[in-house]
N, C-alpha and C. Protein backbone atom coordinates (compact mmCIF):
# COMPACT_ATOMS: atom_id res chain seq x y z
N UNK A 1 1.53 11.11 -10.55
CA UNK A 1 0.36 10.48 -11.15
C UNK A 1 -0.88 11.04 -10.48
N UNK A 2 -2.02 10.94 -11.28
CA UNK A 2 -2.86 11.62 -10.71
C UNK A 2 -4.19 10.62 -11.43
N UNK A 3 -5.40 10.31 -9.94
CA UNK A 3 -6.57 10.06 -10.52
C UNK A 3 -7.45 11.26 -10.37
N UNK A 4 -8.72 11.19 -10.60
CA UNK A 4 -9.59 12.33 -10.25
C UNK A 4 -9.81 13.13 -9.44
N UNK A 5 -9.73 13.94 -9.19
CA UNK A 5 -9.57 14.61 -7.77
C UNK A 5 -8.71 13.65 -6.95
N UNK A 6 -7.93 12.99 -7.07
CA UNK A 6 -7.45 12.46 -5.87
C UNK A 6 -5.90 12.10 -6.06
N UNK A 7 -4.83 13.09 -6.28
CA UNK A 7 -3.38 12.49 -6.99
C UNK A 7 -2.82 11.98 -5.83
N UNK A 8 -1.92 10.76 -6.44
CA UNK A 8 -1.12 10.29 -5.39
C UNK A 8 0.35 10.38 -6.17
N UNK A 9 1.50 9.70 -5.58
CA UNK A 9 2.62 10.01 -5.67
C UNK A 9 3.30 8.59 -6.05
N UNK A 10 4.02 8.28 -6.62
CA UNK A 10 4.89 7.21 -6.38
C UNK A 10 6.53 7.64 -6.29
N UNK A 11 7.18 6.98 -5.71
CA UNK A 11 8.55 6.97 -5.83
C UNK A 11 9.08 5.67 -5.04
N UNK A 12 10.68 5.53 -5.19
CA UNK A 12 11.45 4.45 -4.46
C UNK A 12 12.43 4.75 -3.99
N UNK A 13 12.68 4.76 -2.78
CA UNK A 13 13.49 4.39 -1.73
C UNK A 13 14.13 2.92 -1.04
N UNK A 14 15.29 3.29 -1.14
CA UNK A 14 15.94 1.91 -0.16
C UNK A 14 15.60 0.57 -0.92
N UNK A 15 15.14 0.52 -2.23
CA UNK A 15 14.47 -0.71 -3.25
C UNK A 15 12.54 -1.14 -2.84
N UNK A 16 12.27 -0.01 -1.96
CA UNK A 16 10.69 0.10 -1.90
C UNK A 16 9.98 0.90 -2.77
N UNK A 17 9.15 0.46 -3.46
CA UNK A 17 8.75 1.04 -4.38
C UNK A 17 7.24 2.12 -3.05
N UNK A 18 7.14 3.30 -2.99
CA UNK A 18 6.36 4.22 -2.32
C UNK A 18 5.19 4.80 -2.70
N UNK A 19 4.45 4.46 -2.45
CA UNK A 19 3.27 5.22 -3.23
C UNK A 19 2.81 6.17 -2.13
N UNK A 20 1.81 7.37 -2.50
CA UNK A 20 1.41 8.12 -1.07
C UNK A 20 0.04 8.44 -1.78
N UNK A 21 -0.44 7.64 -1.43
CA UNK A 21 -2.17 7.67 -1.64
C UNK A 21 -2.33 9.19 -1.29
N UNK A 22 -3.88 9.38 -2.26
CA UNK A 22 -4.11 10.83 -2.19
C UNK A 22 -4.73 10.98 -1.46
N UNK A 23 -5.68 12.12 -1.27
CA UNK A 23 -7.18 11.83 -0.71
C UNK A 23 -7.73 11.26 -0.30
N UNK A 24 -8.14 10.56 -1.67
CA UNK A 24 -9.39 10.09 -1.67
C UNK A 24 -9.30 8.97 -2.66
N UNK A 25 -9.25 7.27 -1.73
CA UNK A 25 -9.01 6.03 -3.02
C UNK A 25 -9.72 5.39 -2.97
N UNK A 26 -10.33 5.94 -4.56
CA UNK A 26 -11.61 5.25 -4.96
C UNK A 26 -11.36 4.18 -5.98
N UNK A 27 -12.29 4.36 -7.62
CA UNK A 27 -12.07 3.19 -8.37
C UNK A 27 -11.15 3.85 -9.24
N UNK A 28 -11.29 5.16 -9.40
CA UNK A 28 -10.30 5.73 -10.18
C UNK A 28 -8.89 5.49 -9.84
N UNK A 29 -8.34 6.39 -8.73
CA UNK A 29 -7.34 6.23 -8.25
C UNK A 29 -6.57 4.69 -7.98
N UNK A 30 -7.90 3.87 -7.42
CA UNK A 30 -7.34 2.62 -7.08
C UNK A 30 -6.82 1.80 -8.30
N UNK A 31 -7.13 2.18 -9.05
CA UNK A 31 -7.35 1.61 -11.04
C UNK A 31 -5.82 1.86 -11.14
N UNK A 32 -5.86 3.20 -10.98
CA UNK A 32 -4.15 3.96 -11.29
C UNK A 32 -2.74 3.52 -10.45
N UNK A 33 -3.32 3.29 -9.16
CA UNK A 33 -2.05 2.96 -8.48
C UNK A 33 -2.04 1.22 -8.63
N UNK A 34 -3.24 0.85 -9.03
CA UNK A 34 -2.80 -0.79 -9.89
C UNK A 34 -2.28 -1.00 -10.66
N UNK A 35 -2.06 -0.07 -11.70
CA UNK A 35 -1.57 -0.17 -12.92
C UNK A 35 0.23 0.28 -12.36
N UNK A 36 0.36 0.88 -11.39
CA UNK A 36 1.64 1.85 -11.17
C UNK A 36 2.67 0.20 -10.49
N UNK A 37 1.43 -0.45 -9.77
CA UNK A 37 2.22 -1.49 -9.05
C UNK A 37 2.49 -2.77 -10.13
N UNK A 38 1.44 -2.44 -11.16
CA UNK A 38 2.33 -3.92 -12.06
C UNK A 38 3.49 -3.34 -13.18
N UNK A 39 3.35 -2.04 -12.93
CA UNK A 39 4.96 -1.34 -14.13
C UNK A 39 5.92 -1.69 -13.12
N UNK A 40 5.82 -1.74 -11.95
CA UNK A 40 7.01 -1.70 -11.04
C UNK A 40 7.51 -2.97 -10.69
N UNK A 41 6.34 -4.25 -10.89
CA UNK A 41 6.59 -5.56 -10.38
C UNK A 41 7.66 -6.24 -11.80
N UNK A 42 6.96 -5.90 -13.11
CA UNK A 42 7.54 -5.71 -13.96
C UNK A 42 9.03 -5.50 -14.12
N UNK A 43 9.26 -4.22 -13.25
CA UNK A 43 10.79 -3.82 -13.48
C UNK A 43 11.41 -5.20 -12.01
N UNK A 44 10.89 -6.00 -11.69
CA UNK A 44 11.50 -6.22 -10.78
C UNK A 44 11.33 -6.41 -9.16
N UNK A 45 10.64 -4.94 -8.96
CA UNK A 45 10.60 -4.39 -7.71
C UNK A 45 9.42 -5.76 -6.39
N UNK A 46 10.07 -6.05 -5.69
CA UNK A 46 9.20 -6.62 -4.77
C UNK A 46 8.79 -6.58 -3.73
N UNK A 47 9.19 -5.36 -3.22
CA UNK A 47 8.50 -4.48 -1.59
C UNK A 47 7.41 -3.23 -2.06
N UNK A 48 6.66 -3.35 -1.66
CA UNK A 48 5.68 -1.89 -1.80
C UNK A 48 5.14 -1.40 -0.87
N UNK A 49 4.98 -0.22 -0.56
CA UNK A 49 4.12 0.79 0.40
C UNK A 49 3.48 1.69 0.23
N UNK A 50 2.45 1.90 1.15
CA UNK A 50 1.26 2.40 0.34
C UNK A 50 1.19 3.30 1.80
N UNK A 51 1.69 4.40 1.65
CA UNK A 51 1.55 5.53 2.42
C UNK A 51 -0.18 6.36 2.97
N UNK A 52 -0.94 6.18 3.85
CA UNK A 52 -2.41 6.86 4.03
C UNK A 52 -2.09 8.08 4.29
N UNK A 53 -1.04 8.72 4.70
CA UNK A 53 -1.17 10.21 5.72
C UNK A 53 -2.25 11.04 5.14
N UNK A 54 -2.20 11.39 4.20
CA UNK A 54 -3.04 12.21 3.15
C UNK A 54 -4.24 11.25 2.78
N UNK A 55 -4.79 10.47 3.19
CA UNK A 55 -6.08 9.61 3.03
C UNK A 55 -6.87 10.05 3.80
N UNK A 56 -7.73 10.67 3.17
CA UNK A 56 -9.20 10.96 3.99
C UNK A 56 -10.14 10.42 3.62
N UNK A 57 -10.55 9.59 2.69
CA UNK A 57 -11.58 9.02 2.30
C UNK A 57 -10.84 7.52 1.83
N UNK A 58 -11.75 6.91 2.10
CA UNK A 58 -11.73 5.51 1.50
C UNK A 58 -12.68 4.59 0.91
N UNK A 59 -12.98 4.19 -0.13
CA UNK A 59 -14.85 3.36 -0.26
C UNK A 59 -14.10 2.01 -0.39
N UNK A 60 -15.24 1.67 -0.57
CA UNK A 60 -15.65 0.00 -0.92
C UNK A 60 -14.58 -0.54 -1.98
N UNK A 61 -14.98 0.02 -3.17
CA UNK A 61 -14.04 0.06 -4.27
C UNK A 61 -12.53 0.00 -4.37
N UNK A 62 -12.25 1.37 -3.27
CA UNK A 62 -10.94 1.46 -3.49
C UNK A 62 -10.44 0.21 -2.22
N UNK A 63 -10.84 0.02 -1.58
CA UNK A 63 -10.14 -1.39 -0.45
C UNK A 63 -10.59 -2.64 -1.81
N UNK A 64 -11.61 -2.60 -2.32
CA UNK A 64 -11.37 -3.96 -3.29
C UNK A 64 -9.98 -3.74 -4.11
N UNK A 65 -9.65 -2.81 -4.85
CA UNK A 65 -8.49 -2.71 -5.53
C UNK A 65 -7.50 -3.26 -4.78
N UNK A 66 -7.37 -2.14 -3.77
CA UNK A 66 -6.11 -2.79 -2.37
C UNK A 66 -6.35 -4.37 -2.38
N UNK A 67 -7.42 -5.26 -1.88
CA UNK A 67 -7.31 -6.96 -1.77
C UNK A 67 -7.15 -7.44 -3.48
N UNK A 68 -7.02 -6.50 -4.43
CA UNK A 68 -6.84 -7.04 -6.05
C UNK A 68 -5.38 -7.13 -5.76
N UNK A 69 -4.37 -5.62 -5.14
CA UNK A 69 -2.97 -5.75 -5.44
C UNK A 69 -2.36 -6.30 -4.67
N UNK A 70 -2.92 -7.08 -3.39
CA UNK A 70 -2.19 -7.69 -2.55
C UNK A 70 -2.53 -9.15 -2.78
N UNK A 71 -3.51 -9.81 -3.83
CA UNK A 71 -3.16 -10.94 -3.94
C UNK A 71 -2.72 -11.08 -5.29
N UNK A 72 -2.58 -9.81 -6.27
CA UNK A 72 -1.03 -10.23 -6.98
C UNK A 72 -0.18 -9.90 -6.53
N UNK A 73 0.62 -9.42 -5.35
CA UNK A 73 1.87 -9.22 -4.51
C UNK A 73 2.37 -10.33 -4.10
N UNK A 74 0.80 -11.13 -3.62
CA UNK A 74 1.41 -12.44 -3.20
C UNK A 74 1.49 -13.42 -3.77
N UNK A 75 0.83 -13.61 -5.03
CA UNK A 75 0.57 -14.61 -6.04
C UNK A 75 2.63 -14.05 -6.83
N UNK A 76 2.92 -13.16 -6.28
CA UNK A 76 4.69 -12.76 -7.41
C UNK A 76 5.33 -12.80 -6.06
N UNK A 77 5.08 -13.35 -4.93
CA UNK A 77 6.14 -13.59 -4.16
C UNK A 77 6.96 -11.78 -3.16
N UNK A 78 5.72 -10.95 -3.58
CA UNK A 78 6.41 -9.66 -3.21
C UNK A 78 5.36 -8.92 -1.73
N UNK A 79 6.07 -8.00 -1.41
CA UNK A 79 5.24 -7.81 -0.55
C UNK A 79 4.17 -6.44 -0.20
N UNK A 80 2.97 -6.39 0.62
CA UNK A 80 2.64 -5.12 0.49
C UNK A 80 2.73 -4.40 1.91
N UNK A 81 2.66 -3.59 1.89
CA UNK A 81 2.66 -2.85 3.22
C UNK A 81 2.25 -1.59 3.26
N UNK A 82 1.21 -1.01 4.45
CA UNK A 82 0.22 0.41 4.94
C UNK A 82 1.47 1.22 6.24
N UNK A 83 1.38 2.38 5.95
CA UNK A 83 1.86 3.03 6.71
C UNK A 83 0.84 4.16 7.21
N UNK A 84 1.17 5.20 8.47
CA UNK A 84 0.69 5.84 8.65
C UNK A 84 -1.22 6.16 7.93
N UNK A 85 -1.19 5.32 8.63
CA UNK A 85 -3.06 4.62 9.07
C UNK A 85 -3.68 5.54 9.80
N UNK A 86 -5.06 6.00 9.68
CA UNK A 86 -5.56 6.80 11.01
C UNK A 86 -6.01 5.83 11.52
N UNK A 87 -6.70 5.64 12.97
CA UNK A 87 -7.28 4.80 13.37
C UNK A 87 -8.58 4.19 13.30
N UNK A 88 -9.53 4.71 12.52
CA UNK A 88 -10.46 4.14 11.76
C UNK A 88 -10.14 3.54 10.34
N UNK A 89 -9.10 4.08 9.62
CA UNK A 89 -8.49 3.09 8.77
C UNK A 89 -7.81 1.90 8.84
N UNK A 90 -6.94 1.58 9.60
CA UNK A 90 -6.78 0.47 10.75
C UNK A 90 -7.87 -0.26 10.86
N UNK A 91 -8.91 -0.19 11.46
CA UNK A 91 -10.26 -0.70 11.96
C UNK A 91 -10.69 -1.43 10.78
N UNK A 92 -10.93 -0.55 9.40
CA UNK A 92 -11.27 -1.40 8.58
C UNK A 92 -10.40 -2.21 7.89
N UNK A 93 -9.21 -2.23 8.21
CA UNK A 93 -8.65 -3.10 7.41
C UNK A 93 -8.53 -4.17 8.47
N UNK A 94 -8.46 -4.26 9.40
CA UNK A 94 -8.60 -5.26 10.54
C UNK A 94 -10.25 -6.03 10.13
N UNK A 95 -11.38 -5.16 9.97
CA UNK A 95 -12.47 -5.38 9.96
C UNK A 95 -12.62 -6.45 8.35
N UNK A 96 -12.24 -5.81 7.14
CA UNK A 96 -12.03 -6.45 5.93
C UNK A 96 -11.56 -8.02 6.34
N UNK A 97 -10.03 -7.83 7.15
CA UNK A 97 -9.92 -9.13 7.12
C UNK A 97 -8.06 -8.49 6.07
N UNK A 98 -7.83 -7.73 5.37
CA UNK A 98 -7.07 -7.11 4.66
C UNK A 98 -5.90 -6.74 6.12
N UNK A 99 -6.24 -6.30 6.93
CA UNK A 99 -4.57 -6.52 7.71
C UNK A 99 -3.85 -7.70 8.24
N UNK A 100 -4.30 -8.95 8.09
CA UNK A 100 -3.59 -10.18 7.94
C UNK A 100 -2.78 -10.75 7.28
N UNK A 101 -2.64 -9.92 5.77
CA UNK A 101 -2.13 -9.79 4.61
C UNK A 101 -1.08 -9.23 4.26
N UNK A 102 -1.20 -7.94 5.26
CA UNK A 102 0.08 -7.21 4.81
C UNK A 102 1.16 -6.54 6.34
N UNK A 103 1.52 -5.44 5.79
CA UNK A 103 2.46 -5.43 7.18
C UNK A 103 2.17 -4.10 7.16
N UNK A 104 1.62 -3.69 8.66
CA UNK A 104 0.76 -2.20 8.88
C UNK A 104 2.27 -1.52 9.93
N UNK A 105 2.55 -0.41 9.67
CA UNK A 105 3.43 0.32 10.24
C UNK A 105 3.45 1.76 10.81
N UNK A 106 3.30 1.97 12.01
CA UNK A 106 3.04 3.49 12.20
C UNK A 106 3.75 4.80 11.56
N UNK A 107 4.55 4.45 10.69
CA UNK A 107 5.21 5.62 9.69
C UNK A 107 6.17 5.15 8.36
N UNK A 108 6.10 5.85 7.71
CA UNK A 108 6.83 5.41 6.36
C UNK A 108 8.24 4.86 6.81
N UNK A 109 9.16 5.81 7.35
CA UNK A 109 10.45 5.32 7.93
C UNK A 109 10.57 4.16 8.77
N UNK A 110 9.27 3.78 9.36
CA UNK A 110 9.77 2.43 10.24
C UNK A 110 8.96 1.38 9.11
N UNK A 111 8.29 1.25 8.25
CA UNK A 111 7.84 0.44 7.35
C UNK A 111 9.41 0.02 6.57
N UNK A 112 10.15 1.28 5.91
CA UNK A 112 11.49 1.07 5.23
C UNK A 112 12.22 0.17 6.11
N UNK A 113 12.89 0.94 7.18
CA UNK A 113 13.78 0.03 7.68
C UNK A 113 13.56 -1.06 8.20
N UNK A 114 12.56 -1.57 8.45
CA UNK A 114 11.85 -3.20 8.30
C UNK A 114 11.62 -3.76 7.60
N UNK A 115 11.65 -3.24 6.18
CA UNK A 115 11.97 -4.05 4.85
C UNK A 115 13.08 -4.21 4.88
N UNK A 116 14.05 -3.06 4.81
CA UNK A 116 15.96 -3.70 4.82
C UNK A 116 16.20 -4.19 5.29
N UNK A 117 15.64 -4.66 6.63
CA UNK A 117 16.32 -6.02 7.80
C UNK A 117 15.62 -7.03 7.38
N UNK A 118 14.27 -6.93 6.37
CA UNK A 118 14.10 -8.34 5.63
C UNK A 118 12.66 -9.11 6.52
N UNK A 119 12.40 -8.36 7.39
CA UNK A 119 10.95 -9.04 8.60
C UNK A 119 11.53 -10.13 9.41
N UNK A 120 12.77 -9.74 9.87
CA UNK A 120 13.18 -11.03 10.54
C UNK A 120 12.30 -11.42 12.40
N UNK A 121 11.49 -10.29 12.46
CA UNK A 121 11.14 -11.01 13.46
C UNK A 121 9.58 -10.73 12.54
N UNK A 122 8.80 -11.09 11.80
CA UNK A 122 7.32 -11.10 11.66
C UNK A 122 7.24 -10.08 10.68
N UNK A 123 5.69 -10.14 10.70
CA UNK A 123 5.10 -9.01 10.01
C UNK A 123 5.10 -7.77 11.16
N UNK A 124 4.79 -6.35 10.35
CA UNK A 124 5.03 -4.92 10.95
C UNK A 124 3.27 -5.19 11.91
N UNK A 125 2.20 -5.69 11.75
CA UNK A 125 1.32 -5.58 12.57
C UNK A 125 1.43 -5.20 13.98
């Protein structure tokens, strides 16, 4: 899938539905991977991850989208989760008030296998 200059990826693993943000998530992109997360909630799916590695930009816009899909994640009982964060991305989602919400993980693989054990000790924060 692709927004404007900025394609991202989806796929699923392990029953996580994966997204890998592009670039750059703005209103476009953020528009697109909203639409990607209610085809998927749709089929079912109720873990999601939202991969940054490849995030270099972030606005206003695209973190409003992000607090749009995480309170229908939580309004359907499902969950969201950030992986591989730089550390000023971190900051603002701490700063938003948006990492209280979800479960932040230093890499895609330890985000997964903390969904399959189910969060038995907490959130990934």
């Amino acid at each position: 899938m692709k927004g404007k200059g900025s394609p991202f990826k989806v796929r699923e693993a392990d029953g996580v539905v994966i997204i890998e943000a592009g670039d750059y998530l703005n209103s476009i992109s953020g528009e697109k991977i909203e639409e990607e997360v209610d085809c998927y909630l749709k089929k079912g799916f109720r873990h999601f991850l939202i991969n940054f590695e490849k995030t270099k930009i972030l606005n206003s816009i695209g973190i409003s989208f992000l607090i749009g899909i995480m309170e229908r994640l939580r309004s359907e009982g499902a969950t969201l989760n950030f992986s591989n964060l730089s550390k000023t991305q971190k900051e603002i989602f701490e700063i938003t008030g948006l990492a209280k919400y979800v479960n932040i993980f230093p890499t895609e693989g330890d985000a997964i296998l903390r969904i399959r054990k189910g969060f038995d000790s907490g959130a990934g924060n």
